[in-house]
Every structure is written in structure tokens, then in C-alpha cells.
N, C-alpha and C. Protein backbone atom coordinates (compact mmCIF):
# COMPACT_ATOMS: atom_id res chain seq x y z
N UNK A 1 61.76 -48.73 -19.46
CA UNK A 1 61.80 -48.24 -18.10
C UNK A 1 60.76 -47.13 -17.88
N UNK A 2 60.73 -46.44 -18.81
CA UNK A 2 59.76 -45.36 -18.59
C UNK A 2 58.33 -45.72 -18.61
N UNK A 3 57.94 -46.75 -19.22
CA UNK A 3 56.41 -47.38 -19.40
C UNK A 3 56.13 -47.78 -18.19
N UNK A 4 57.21 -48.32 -17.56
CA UNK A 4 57.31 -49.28 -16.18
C UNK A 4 56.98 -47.90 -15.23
N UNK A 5 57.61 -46.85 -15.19
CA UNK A 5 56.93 -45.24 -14.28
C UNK A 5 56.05 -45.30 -14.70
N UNK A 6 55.28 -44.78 -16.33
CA UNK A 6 54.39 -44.80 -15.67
C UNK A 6 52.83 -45.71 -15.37
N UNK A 7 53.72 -46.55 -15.94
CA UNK A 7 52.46 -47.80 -15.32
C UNK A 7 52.25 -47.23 -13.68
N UNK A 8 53.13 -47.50 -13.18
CA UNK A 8 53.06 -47.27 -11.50
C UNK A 8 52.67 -45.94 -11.21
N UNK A 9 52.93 -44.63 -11.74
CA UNK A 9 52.07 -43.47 -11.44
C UNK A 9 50.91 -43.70 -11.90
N UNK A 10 50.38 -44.05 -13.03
CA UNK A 10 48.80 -44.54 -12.94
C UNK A 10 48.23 -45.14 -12.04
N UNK A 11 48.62 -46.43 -11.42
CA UNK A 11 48.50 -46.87 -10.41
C UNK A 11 48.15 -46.65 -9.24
N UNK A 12 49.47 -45.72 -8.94
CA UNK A 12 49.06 -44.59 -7.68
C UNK A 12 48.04 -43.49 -7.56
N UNK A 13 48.27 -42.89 -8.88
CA UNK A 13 46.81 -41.95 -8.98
C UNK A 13 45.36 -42.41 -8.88
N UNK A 14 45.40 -43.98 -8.76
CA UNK A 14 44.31 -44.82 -9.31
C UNK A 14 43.75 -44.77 -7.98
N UNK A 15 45.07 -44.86 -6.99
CA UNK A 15 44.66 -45.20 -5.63
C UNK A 15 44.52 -44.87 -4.43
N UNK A 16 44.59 -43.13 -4.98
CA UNK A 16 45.05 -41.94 -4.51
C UNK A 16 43.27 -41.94 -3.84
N UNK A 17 43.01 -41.78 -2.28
CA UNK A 17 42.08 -41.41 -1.91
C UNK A 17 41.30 -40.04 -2.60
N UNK A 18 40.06 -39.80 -2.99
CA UNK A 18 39.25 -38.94 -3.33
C UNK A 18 39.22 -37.93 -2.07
N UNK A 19 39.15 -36.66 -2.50
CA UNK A 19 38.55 -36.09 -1.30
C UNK A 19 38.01 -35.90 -0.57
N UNK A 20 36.66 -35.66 0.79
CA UNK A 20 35.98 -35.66 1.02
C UNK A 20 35.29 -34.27 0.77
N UNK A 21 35.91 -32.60 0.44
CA UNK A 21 35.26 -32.26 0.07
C UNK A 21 35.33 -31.95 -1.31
N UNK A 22 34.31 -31.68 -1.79
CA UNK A 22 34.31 -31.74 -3.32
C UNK A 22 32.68 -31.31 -3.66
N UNK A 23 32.69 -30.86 -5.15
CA UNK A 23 31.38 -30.39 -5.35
C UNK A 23 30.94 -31.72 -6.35
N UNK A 24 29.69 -31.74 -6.32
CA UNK A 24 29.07 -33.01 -6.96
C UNK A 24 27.87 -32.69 -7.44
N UNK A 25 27.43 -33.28 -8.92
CA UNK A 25 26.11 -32.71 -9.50
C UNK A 25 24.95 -34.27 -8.97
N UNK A 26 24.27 -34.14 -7.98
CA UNK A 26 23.20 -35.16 -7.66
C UNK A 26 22.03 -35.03 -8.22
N UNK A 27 21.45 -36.09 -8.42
CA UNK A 27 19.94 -35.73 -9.46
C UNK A 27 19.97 -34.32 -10.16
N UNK A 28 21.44 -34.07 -10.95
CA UNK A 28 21.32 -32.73 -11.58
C UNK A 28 21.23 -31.55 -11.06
N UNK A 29 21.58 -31.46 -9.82
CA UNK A 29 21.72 -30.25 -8.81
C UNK A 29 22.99 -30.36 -8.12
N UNK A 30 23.33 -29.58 -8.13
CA UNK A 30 24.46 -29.11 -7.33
C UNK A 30 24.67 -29.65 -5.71
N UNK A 31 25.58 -30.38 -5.03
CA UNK A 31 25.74 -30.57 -4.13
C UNK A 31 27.52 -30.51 -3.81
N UNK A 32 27.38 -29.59 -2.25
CA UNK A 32 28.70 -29.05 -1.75
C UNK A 32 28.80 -29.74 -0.39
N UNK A 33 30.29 -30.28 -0.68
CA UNK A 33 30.33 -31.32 0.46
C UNK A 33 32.05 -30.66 1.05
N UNK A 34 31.75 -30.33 2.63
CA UNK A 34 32.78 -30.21 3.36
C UNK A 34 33.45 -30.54 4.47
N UNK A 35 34.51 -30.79 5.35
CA UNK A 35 34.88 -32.02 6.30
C UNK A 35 34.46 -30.73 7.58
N UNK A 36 33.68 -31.54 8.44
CA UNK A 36 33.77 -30.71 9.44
C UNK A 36 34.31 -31.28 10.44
N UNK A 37 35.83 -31.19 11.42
CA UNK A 37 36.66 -31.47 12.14
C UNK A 37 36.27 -32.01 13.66
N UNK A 38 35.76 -33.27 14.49
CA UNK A 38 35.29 -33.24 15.37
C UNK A 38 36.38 -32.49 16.44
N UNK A 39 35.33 -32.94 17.71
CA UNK A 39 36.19 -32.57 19.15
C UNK A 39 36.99 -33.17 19.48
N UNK A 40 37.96 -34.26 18.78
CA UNK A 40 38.75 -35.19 19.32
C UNK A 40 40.53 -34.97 18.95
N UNK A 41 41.28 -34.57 20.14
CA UNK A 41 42.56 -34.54 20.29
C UNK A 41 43.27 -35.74 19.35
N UNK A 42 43.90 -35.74 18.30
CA UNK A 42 44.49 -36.83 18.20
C UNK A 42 46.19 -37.25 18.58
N UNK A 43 46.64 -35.82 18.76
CA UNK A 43 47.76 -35.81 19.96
C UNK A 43 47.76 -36.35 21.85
N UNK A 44 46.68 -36.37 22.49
CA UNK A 44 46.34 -36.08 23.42
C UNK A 44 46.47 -37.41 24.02
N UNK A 45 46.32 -38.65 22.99
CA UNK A 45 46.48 -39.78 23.38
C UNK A 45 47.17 -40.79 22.94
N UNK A 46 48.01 -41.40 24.22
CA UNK A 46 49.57 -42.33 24.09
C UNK A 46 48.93 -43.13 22.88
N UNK A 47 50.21 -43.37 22.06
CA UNK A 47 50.04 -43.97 20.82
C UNK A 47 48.79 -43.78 19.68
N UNK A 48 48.37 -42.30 19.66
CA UNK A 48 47.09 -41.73 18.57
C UNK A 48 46.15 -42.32 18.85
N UNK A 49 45.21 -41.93 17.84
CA UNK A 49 43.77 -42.41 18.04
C UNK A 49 43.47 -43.68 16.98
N UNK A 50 42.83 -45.12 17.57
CA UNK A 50 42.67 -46.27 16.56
C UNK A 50 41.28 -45.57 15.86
N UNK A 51 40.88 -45.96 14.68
CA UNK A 51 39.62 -46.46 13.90
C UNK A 51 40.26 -44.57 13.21
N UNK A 52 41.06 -44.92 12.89
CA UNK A 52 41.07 -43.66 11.95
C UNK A 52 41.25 -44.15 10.18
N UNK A 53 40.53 -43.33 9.49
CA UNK A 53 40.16 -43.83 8.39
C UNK A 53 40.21 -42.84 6.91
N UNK A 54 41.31 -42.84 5.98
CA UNK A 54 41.49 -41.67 4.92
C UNK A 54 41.90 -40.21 5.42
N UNK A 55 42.30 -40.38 6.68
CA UNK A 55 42.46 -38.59 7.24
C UNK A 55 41.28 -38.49 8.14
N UNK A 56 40.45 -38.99 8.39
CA UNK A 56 38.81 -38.92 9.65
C UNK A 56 39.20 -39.53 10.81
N UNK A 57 38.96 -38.65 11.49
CA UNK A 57 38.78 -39.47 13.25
C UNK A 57 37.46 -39.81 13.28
N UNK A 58 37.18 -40.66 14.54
CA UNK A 58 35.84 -40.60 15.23
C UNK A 58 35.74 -39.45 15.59
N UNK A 59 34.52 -38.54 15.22
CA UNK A 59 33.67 -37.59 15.96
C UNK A 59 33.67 -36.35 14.24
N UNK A 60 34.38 -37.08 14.02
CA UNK A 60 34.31 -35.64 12.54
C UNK A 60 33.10 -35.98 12.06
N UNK A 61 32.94 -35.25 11.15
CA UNK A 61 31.36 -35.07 9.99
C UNK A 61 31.78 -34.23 8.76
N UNK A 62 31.13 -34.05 8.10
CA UNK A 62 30.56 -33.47 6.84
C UNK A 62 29.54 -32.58 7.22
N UNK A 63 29.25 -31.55 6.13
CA UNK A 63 28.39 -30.58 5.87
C UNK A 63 27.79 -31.11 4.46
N UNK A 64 26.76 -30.80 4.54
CA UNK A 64 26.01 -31.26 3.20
C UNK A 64 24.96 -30.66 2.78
N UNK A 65 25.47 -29.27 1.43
CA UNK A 65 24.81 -28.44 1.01
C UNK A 65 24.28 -28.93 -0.33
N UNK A 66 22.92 -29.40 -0.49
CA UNK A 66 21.93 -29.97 -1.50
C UNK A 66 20.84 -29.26 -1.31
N UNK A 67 20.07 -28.72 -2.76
CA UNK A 67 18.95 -28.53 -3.34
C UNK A 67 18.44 -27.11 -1.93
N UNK A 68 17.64 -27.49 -1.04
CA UNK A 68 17.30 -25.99 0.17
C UNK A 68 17.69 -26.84 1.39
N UNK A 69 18.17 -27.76 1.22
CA UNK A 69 19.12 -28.74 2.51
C UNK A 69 20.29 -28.03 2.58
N UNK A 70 20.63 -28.41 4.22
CA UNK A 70 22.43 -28.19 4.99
C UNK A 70 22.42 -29.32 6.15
N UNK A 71 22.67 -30.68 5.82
CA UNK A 71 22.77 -31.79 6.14
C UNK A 71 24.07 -32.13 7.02
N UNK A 72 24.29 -32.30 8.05
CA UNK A 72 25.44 -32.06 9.11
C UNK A 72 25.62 -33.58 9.22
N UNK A 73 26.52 -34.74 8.74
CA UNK A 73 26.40 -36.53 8.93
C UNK A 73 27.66 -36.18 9.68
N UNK A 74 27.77 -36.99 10.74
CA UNK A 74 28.88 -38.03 11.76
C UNK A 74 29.31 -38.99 10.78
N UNK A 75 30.87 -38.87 10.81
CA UNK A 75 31.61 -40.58 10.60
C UNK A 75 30.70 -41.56 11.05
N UNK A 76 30.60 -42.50 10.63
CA UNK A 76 30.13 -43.84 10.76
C UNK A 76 31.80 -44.36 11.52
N UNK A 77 31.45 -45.71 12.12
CA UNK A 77 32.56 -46.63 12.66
C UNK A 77 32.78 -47.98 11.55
N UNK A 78 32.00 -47.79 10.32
CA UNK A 78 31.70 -48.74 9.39
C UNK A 78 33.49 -48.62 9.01
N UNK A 79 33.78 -50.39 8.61
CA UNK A 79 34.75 -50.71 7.72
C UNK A 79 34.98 -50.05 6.18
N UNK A 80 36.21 -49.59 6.12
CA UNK A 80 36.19 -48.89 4.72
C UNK A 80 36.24 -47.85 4.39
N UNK A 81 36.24 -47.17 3.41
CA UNK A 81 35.93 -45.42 3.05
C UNK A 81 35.17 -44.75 4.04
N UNK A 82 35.49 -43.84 4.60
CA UNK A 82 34.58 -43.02 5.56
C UNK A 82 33.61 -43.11 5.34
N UNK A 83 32.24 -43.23 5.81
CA UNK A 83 30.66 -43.43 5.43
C UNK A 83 30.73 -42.13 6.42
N UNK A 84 29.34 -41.47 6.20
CA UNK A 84 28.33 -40.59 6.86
C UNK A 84 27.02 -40.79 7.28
N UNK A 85 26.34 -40.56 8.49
CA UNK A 85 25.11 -40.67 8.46
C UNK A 85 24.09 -40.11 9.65
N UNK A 86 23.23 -39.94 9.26
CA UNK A 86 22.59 -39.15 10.83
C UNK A 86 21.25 -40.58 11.11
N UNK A 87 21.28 -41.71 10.27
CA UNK A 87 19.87 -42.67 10.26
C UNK A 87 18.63 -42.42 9.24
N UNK A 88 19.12 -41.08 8.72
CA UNK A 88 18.17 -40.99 7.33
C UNK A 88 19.20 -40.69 6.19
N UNK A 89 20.40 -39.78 6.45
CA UNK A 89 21.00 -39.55 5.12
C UNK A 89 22.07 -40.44 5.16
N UNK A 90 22.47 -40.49 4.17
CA UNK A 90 24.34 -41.45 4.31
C UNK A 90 24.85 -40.74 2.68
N UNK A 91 26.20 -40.49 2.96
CA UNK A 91 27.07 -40.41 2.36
C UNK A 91 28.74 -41.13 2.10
N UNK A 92 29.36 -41.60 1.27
CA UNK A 92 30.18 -41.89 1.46
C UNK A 92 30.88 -42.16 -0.07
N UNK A 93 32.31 -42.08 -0.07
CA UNK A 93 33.33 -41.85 -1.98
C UNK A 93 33.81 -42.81 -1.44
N UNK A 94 33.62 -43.84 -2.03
CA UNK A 94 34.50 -44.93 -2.10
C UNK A 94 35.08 -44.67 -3.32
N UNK A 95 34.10 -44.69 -4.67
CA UNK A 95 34.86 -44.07 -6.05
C UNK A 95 34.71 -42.59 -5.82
N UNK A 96 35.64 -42.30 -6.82
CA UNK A 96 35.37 -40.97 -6.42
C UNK A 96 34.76 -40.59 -7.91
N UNK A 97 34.80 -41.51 -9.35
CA UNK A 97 33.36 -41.19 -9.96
C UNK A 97 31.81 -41.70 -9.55
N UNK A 98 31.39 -42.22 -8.58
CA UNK A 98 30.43 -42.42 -8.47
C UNK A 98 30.40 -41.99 -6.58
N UNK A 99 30.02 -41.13 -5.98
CA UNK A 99 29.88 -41.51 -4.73
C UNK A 99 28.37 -42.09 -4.36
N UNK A 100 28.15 -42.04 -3.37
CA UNK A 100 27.12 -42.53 -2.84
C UNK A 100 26.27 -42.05 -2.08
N UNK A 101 24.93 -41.49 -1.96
CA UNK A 101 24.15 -40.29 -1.47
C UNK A 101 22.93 -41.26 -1.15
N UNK A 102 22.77 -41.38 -0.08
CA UNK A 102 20.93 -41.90 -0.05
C UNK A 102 20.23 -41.70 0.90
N UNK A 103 19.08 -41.78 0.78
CA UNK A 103 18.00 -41.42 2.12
C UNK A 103 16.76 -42.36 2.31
N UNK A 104 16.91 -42.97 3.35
CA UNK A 104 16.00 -43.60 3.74
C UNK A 104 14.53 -42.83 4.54
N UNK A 105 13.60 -43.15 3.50
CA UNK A 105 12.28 -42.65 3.87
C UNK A 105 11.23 -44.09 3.39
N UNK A 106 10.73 -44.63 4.52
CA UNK A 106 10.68 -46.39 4.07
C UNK A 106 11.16 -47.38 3.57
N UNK A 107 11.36 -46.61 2.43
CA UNK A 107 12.66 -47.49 1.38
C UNK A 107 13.94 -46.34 1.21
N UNK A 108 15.28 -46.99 0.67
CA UNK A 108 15.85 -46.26 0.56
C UNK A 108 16.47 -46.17 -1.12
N UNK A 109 16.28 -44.37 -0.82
CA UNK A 109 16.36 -43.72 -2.64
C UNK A 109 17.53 -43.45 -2.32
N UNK A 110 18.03 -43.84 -4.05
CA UNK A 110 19.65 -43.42 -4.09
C UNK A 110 19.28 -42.80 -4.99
N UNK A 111 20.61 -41.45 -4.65
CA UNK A 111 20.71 -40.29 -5.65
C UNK A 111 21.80 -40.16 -6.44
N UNK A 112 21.68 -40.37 -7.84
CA UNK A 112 23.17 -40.31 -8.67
C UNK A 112 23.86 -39.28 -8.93
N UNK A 113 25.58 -39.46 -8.75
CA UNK A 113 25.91 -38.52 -8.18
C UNK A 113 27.27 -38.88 -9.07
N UNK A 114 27.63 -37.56 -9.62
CA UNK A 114 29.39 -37.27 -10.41
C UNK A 114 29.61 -36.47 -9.86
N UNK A 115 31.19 -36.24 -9.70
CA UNK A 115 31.89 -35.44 -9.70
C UNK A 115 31.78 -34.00 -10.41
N UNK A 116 31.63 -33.08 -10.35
CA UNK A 116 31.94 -31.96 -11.26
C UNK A 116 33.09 -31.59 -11.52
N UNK A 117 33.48 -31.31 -12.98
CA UNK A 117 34.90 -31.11 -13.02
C UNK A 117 35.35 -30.14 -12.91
């Protein structure tokens, strides 16, 4: 019985959304990531707000402190883990050991990115 717990608390921890903010070492530098709360009531309207996603409404963002950058991304309306993006940067933790950082400048460079513990 007890293997059977904690099979299933592994499980759950497995599936336990990542945070959105969190500090992260990208190309070996330090990057500080924090939720910044949009303008949108989610009391204000009969039966809440749809397209809500991990704890994000439409209109929230992130702060995104990298290298001599402070990168401000909007929720995306994309399916899935909250994405970020302003059309050059995107962010988004689907894992929460690997997130996902990239910037499109013709092509687009991805930056590898852990968790710090």
C-alpha cells in the first residue's frame, strides 16, 4: 500500500506545474524570470475569464532579466503551457528542466536553459 502512495505522489509531483518565476542559468548566465499581472478583472466577468492557462490570464506577461536585457513578453493565446512573446523573444516551461528561450533575428537561436537549484 505504501509503494502504491508513493507511486502516485511521484506522479503528482511529476505533474505539478513549474513556476513561472524562477531563476535560470541560459548560455551560462544568469536569467530572472517574473509574472507580471495584466489589466484584466477575472471576477468582473459572469462565469470568469475563458483561455486561462497554469494560473495566466490573457493580458499578463513576464519580466525578463538576462545578460544587460529587461525583456517585458505578453501571454501568447497559443495552446498549452503559457508561451511568451513580443515577435522577437519567446519564452515558455513546458519542462521545467529544460525551458525554452529564443530569439528570432533571421533565423531563430535557441538558448539553453536549466533551472538553478
Amino acid at each position: 500500500m505504501s509503494a502504491l502512495l508513493s507511486s502516485i505522489l511521484v506522479l503528482l509531483v511529476s505533474l505539478w506545474p513549474a513556476p513561472v518565476a524562477a531563476d535560470w542559468s541560459c548560455d551560462g548566465d544568469l536569467l530572472s524570470v517574473e509574472v507580471v499581472a495584466g489589466a484584466v478583472d477575472p471576477t468582473g466577468l459572469p462565469g470568469g475569464i475563458p483561455n486561462t492557462s497554469a494560473g495566466t490570464l490573457p493580458g499578463d506577461g513576464v519580466l525578463i532579466h538576462w545578460r544587460e536585457l529587461t525583456l517585458q513578453l505578453p501571454r501568447t493565446n497559443n495552446a498549452g503551457a503559457p508561451s511568451y512573446t513580443d515577435g522577437r523573444w519567446w519564452w515558455r516551461v513546458e519542462d521545467p528542466f529544460s525551458p525554452e528561450f529564443r530569439q528570432r533575428r533571421g533565423s531563430i537561436m535557441t538558448y539553453d536553459c536549466q533551472p538553478l537549484p
